[in-house]
ModelCIF file with pLDDT and N, C-alpha, C, O atoms, coordinates in Angstrom:
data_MODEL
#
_entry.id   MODEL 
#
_entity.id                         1 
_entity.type                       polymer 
_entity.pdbx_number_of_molecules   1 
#
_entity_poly.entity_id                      1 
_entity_poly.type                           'polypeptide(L)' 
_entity_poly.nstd_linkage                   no 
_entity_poly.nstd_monomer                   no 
_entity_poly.pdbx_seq_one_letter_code       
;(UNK)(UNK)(UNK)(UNK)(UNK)(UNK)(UNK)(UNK)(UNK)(UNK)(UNK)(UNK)(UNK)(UNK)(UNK)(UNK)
(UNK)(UNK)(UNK)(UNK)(UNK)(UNK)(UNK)(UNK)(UNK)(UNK)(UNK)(UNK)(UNK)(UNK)(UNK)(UNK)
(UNK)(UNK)(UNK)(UNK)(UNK)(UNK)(UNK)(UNK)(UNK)(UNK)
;
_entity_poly.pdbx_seq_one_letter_code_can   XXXXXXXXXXXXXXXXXXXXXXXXXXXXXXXXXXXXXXXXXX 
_entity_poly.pdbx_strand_id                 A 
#
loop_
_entity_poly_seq.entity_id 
_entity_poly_seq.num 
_entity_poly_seq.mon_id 
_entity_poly_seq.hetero 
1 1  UNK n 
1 2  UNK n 
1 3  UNK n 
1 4  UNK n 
1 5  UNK n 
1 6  UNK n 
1 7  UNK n 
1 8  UNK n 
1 9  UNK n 
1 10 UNK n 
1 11 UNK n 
1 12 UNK n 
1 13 UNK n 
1 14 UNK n 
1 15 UNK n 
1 16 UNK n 
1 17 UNK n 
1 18 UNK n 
1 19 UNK n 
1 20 UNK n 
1 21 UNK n 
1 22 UNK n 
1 23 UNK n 
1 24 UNK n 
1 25 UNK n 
1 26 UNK n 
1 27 UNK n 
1 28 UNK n 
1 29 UNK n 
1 30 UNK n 
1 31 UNK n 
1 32 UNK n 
1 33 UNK n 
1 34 UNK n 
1 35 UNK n 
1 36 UNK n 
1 37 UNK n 
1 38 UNK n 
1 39 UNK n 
1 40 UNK n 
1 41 UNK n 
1 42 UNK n 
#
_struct_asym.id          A 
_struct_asym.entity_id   1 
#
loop_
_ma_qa_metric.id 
_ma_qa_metric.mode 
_ma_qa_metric.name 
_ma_qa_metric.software_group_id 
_ma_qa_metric.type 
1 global pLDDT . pLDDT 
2 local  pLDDT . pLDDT 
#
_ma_qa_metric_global.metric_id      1 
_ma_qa_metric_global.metric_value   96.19 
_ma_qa_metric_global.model_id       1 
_ma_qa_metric_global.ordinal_id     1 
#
loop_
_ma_qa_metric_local.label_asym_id 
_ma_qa_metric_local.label_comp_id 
_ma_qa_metric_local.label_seq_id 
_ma_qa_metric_local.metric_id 
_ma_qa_metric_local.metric_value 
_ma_qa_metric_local.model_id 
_ma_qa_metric_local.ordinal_id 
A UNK 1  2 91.00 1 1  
A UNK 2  2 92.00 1 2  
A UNK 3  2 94.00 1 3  
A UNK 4  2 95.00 1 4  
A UNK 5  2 96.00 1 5  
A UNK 6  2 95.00 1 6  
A UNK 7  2 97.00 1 7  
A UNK 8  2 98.00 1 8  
A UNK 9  2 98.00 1 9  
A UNK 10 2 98.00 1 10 
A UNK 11 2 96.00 1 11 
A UNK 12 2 94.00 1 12 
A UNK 13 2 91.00 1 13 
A UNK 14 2 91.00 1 14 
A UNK 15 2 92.00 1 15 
A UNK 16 2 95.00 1 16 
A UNK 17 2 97.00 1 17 
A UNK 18 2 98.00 1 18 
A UNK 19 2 98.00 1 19 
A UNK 20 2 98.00 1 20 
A UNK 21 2 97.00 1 21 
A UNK 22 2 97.00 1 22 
A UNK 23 2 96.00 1 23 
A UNK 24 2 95.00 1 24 
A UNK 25 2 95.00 1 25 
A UNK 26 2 95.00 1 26 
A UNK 27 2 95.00 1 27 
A UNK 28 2 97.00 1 28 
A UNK 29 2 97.00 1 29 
A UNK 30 2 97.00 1 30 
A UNK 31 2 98.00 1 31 
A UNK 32 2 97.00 1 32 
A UNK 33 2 98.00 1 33 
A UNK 34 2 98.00 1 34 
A UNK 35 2 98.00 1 35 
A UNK 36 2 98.00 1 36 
A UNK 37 2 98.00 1 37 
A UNK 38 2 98.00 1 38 
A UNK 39 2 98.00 1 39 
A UNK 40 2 98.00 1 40 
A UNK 41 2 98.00 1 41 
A UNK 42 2 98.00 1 42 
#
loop_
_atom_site.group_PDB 
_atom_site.id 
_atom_site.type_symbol 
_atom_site.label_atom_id 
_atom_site.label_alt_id 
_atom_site.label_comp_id 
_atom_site.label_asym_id 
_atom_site.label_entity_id 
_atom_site.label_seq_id 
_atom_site.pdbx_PDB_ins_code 
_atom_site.Cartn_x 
_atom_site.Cartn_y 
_atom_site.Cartn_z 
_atom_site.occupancy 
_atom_site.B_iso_or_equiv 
_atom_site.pdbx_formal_charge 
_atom_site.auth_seq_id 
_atom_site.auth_comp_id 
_atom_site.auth_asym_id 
_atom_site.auth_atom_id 
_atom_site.pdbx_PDB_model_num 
ATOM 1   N N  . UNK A 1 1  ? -24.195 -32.897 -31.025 1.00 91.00 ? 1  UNK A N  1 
ATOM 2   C CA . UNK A 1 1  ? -25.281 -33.872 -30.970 1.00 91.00 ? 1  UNK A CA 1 
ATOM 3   C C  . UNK A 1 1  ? -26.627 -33.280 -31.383 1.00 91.00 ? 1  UNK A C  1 
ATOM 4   O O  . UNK A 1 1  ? -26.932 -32.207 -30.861 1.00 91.00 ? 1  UNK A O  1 
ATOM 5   N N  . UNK A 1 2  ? -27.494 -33.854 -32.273 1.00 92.00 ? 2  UNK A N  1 
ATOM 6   C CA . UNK A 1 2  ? -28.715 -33.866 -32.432 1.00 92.00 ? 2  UNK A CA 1 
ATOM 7   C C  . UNK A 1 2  ? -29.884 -33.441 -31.183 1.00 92.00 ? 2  UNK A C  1 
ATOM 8   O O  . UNK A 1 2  ? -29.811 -34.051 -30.116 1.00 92.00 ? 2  UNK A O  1 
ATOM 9   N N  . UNK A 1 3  ? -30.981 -32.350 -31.374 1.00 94.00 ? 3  UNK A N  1 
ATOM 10  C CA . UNK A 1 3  ? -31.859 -33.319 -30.824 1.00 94.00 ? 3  UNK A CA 1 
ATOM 11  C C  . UNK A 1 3  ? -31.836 -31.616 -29.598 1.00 94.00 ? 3  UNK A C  1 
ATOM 12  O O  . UNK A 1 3  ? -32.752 -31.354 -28.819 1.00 94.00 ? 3  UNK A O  1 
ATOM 13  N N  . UNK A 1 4  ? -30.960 -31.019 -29.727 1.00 95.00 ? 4  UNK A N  1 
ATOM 14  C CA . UNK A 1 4  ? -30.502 -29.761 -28.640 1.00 95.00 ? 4  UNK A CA 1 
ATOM 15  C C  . UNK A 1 4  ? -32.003 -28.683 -28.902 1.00 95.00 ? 4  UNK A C  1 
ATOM 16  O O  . UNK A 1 4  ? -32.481 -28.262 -29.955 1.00 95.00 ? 4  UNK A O  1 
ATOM 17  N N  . UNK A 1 5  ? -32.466 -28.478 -27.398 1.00 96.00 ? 5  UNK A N  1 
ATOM 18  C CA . UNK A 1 5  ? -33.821 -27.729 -27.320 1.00 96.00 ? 5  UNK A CA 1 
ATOM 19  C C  . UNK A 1 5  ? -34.079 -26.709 -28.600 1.00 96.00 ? 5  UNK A C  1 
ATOM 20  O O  . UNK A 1 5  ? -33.029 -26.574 -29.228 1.00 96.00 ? 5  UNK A O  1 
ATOM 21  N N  . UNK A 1 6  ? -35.071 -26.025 -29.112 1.00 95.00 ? 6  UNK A N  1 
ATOM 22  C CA . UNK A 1 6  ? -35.517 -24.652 -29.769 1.00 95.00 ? 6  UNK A CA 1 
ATOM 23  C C  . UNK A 1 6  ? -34.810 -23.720 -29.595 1.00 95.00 ? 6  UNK A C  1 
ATOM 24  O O  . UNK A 1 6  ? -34.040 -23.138 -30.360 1.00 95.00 ? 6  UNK A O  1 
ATOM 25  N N  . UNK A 1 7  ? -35.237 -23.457 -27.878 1.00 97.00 ? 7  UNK A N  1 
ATOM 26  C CA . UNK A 1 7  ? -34.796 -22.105 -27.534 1.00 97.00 ? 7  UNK A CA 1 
ATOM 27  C C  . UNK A 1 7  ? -34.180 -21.874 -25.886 1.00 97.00 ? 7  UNK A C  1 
ATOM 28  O O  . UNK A 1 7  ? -34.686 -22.089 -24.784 1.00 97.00 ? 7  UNK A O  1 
ATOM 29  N N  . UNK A 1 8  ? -32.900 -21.353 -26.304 1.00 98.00 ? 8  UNK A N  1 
ATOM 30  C CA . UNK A 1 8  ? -32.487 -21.445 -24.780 1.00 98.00 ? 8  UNK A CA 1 
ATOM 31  C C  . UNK A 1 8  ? -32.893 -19.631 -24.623 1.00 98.00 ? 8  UNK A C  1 
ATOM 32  O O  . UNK A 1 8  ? -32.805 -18.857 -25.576 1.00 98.00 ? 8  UNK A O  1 
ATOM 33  N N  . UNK A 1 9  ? -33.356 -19.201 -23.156 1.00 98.00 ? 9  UNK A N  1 
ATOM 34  C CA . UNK A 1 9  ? -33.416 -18.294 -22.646 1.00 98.00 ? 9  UNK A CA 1 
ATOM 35  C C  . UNK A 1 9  ? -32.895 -17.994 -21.190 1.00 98.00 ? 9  UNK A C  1 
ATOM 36  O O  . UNK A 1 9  ? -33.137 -18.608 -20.151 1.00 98.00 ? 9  UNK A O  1 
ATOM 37  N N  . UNK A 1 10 ? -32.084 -16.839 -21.409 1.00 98.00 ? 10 UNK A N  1 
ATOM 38  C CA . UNK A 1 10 ? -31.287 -16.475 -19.898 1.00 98.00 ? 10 UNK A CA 1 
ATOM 39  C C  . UNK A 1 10 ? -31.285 -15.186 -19.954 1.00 98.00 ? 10 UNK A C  1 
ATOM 40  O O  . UNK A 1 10 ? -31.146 -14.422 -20.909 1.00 98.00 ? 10 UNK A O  1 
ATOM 41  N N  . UNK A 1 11 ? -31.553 -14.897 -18.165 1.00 96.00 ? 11 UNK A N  1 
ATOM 42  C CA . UNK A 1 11 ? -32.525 -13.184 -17.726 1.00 96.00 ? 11 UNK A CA 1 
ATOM 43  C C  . UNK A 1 11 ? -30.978 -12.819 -16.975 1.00 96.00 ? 11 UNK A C  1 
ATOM 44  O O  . UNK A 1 11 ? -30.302 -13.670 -16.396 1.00 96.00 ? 11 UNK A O  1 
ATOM 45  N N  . UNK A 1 12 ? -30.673 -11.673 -17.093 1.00 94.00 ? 12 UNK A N  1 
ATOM 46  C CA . UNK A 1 12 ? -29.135 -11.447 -16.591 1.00 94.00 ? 12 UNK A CA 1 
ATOM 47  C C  . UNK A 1 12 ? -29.473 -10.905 -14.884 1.00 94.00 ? 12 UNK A C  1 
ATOM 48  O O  . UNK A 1 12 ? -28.715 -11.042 -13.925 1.00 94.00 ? 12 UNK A O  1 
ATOM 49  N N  . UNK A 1 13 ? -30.585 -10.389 -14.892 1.00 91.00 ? 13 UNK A N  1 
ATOM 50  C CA . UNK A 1 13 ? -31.449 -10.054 -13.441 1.00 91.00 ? 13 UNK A CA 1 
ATOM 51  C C  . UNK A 1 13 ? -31.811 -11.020 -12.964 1.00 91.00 ? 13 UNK A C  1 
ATOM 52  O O  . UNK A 1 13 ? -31.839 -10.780 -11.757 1.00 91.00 ? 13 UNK A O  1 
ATOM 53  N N  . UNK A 1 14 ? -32.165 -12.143 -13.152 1.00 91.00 ? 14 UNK A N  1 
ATOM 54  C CA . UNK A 1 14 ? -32.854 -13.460 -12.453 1.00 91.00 ? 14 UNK A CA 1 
ATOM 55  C C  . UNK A 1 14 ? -31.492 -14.679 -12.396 1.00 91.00 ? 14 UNK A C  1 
ATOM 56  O O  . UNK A 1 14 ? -31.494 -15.703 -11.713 1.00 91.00 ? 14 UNK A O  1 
ATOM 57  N N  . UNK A 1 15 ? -30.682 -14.334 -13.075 1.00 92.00 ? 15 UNK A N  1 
ATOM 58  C CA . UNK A 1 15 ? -29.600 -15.468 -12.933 1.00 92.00 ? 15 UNK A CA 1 
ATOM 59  C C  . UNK A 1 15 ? -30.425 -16.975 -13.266 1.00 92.00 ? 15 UNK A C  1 
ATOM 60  O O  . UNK A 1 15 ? -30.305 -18.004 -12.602 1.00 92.00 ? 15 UNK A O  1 
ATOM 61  N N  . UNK A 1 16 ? -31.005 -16.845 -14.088 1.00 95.00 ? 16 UNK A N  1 
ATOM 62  C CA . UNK A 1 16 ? -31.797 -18.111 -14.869 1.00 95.00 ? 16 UNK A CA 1 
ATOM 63  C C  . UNK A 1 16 ? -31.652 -18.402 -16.311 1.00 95.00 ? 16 UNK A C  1 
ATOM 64  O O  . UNK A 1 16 ? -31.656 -17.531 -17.181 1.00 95.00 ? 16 UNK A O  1 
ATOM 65  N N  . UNK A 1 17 ? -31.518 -19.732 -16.529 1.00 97.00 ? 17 UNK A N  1 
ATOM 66  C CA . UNK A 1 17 ? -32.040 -19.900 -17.621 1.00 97.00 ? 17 UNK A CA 1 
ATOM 67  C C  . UNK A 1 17 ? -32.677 -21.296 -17.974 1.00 97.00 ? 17 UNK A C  1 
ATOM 68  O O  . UNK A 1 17 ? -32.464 -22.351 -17.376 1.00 97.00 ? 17 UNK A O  1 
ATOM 69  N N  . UNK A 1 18 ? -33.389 -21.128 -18.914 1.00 98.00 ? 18 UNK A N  1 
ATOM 70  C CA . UNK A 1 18 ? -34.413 -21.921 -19.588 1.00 98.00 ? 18 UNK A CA 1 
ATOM 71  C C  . UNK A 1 18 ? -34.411 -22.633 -20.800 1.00 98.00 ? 18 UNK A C  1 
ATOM 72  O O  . UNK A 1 18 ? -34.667 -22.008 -21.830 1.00 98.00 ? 18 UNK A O  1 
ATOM 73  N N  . UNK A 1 19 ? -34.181 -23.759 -20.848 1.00 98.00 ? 19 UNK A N  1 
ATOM 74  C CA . UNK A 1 19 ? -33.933 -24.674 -22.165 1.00 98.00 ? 19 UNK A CA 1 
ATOM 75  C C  . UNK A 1 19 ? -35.561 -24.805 -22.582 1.00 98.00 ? 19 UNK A C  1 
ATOM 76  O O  . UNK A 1 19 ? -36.341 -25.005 -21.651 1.00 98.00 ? 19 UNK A O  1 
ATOM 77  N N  . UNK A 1 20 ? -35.962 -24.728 -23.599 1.00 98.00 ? 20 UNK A N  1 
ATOM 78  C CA . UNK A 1 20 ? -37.497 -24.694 -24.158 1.00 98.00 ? 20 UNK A CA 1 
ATOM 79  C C  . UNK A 1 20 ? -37.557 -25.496 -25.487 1.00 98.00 ? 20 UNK A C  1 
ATOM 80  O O  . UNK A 1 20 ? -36.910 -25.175 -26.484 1.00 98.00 ? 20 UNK A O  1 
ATOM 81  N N  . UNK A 1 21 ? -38.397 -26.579 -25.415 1.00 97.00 ? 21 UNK A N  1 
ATOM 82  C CA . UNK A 1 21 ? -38.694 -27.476 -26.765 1.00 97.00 ? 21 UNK A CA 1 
ATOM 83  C C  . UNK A 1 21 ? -39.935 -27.086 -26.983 1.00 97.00 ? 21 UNK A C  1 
ATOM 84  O O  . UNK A 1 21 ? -40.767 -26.847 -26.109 1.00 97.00 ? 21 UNK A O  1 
ATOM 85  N N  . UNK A 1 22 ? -40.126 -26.992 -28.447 1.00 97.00 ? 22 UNK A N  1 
ATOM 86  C CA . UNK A 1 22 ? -41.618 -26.343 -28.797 1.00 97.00 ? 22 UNK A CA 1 
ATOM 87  C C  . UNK A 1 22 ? -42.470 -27.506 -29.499 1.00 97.00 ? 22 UNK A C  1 
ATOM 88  O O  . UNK A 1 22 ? -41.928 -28.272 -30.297 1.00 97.00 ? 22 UNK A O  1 
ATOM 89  N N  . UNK A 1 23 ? -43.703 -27.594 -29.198 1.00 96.00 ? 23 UNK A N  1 
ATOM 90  C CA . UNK A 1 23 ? -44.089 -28.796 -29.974 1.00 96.00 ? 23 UNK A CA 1 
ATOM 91  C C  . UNK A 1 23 ? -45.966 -28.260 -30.479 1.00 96.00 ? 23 UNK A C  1 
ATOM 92  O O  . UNK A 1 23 ? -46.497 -27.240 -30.040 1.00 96.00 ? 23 UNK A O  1 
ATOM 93  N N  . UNK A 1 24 ? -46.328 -28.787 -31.000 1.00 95.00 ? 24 UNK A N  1 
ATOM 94  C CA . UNK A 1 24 ? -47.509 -28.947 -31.556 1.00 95.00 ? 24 UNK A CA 1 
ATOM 95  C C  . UNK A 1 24 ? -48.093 -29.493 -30.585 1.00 95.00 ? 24 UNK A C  1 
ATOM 96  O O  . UNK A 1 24 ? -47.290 -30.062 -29.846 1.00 95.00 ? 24 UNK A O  1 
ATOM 97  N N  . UNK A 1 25 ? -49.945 -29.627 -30.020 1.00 95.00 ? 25 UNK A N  1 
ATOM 98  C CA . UNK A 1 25 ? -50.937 -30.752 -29.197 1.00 95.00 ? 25 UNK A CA 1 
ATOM 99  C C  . UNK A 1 25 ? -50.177 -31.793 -29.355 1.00 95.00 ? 25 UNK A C  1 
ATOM 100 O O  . UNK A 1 25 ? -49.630 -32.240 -28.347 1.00 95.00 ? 25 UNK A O  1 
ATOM 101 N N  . UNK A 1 26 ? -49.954 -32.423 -30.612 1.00 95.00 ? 26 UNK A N  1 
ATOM 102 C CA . UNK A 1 26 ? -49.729 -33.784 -30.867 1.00 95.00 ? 26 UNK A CA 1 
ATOM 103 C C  . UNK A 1 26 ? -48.553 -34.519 -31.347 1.00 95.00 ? 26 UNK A C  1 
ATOM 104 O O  . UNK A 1 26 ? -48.354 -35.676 -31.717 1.00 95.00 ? 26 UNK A O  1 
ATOM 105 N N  . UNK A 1 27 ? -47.560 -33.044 -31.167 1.00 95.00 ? 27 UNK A N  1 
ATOM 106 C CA . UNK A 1 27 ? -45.754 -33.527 -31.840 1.00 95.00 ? 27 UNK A CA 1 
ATOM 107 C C  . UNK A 1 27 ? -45.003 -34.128 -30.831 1.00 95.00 ? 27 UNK A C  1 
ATOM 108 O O  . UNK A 1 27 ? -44.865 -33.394 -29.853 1.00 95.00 ? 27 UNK A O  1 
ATOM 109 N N  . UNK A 1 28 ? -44.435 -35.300 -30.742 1.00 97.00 ? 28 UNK A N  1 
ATOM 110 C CA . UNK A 1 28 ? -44.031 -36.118 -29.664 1.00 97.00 ? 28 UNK A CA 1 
ATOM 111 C C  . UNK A 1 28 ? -42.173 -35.569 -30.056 1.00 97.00 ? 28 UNK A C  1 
ATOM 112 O O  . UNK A 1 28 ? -41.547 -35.445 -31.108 1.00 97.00 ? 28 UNK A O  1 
ATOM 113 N N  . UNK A 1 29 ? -41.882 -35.397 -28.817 1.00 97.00 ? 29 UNK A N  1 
ATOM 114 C CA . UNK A 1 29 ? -40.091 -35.586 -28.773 1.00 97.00 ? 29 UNK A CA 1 
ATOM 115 C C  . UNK A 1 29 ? -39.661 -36.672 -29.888 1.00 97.00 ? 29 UNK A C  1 
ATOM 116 O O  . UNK A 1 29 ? -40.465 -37.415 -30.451 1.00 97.00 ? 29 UNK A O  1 
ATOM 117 N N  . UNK A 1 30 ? -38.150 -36.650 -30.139 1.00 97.00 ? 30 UNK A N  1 
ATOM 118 C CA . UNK A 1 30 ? -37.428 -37.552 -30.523 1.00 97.00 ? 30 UNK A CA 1 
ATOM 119 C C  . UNK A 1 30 ? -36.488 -38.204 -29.609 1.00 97.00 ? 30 UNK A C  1 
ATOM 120 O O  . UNK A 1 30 ? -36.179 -37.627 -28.566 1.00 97.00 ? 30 UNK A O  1 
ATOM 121 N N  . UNK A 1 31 ? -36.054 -39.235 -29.870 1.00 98.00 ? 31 UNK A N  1 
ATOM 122 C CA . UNK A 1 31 ? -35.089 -40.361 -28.537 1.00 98.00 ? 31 UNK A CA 1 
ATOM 123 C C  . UNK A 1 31 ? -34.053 -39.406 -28.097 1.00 98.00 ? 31 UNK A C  1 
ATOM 124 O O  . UNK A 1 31 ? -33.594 -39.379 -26.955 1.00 98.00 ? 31 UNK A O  1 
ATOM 125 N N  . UNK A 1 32 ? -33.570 -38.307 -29.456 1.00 97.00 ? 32 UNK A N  1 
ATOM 126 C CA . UNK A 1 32 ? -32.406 -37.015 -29.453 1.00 97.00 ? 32 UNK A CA 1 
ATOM 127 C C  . UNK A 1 32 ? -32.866 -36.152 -28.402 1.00 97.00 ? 32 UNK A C  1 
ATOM 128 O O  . UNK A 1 32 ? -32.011 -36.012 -27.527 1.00 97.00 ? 32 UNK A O  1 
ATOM 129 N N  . UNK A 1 33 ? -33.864 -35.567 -28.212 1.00 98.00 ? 33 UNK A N  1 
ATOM 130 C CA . UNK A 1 33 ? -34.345 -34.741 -27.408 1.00 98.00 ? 33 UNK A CA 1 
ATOM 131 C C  . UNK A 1 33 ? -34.741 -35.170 -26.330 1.00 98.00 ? 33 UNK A C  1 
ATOM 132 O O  . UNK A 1 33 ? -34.769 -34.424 -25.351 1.00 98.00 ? 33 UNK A O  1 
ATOM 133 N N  . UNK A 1 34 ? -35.188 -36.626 -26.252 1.00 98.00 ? 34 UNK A N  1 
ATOM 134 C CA . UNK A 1 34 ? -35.250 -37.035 -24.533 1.00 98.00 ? 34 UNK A CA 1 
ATOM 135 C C  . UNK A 1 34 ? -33.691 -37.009 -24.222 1.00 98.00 ? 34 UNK A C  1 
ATOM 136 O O  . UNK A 1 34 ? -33.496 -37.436 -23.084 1.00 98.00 ? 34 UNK A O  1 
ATOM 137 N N  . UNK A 1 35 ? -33.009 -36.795 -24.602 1.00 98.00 ? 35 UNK A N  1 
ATOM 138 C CA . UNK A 1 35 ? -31.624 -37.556 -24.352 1.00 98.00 ? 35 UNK A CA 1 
ATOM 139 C C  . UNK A 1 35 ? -30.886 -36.112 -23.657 1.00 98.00 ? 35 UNK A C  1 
ATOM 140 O O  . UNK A 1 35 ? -30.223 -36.178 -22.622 1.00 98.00 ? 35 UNK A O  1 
ATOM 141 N N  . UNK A 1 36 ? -31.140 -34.709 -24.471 1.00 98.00 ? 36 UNK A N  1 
ATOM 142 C CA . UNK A 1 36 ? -30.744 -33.816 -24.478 1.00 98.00 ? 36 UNK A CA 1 
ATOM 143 C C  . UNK A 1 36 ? -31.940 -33.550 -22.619 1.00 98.00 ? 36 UNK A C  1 
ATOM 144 O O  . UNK A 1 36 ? -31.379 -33.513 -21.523 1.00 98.00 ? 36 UNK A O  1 
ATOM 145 N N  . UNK A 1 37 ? -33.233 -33.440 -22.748 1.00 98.00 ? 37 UNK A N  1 
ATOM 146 C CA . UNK A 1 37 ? -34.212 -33.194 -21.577 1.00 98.00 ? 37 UNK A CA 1 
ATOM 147 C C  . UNK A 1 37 ? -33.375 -33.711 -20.465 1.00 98.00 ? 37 UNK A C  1 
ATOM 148 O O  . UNK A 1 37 ? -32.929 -32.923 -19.631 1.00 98.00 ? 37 UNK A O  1 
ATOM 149 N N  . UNK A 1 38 ? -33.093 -35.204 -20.387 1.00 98.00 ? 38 UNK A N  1 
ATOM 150 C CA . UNK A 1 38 ? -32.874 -35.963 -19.370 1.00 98.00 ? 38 UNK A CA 1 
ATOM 151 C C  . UNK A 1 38 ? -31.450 -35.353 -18.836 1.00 98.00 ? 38 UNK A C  1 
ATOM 152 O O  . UNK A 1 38 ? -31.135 -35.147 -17.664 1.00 98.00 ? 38 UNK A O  1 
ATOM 153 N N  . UNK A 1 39 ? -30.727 -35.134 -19.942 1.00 98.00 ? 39 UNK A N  1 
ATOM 154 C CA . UNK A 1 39 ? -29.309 -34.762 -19.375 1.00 98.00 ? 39 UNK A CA 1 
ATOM 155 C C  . UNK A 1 39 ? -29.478 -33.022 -18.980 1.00 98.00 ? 39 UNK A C  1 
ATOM 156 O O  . UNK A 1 39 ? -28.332 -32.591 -18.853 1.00 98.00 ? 39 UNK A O  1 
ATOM 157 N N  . UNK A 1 40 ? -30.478 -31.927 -18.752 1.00 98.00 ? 40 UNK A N  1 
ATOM 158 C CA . UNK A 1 40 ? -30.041 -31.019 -19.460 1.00 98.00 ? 40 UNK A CA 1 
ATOM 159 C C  . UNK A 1 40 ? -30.753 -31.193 -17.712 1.00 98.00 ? 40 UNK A C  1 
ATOM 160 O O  . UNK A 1 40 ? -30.098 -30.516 -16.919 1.00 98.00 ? 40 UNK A O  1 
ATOM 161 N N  . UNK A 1 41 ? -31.780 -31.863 -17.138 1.00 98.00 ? 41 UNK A N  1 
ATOM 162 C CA . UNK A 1 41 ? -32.565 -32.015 -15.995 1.00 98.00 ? 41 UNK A CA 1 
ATOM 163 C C  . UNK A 1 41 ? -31.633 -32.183 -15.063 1.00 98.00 ? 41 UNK A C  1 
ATOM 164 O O  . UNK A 1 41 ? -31.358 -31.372 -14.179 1.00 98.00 ? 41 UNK A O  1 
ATOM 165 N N  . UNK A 1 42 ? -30.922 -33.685 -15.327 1.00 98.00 ? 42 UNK A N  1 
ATOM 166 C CA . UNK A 1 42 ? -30.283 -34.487 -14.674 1.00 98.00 ? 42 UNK A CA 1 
ATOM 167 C C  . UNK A 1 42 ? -28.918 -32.844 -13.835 1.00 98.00 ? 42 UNK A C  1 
ATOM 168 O O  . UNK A 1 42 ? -28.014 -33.133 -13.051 1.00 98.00 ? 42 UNK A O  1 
#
């Protein structure tokens, strides 16, 4: 599917990771990337 974050990051010491969308002041998401946010939250 379309629309999957920039950059995923995972710390092997923190047992984390981080889905990251990069945008400009003024670059708005696409319907793909709310879709990917909402589910990635959810």
């Amino acid at each position: 599917d379309r629309g999957f974050p920039d950059l995923v990051l995972t710390h092997p010491e923190r047992h984390e990771t981080l889905f990251i969308e990069c945008k400009s002041e003024t670059g708005s998401l696409s319907g793909y990337q709310l879709q990917w946010k909402h589910s990635l939250e959810n």
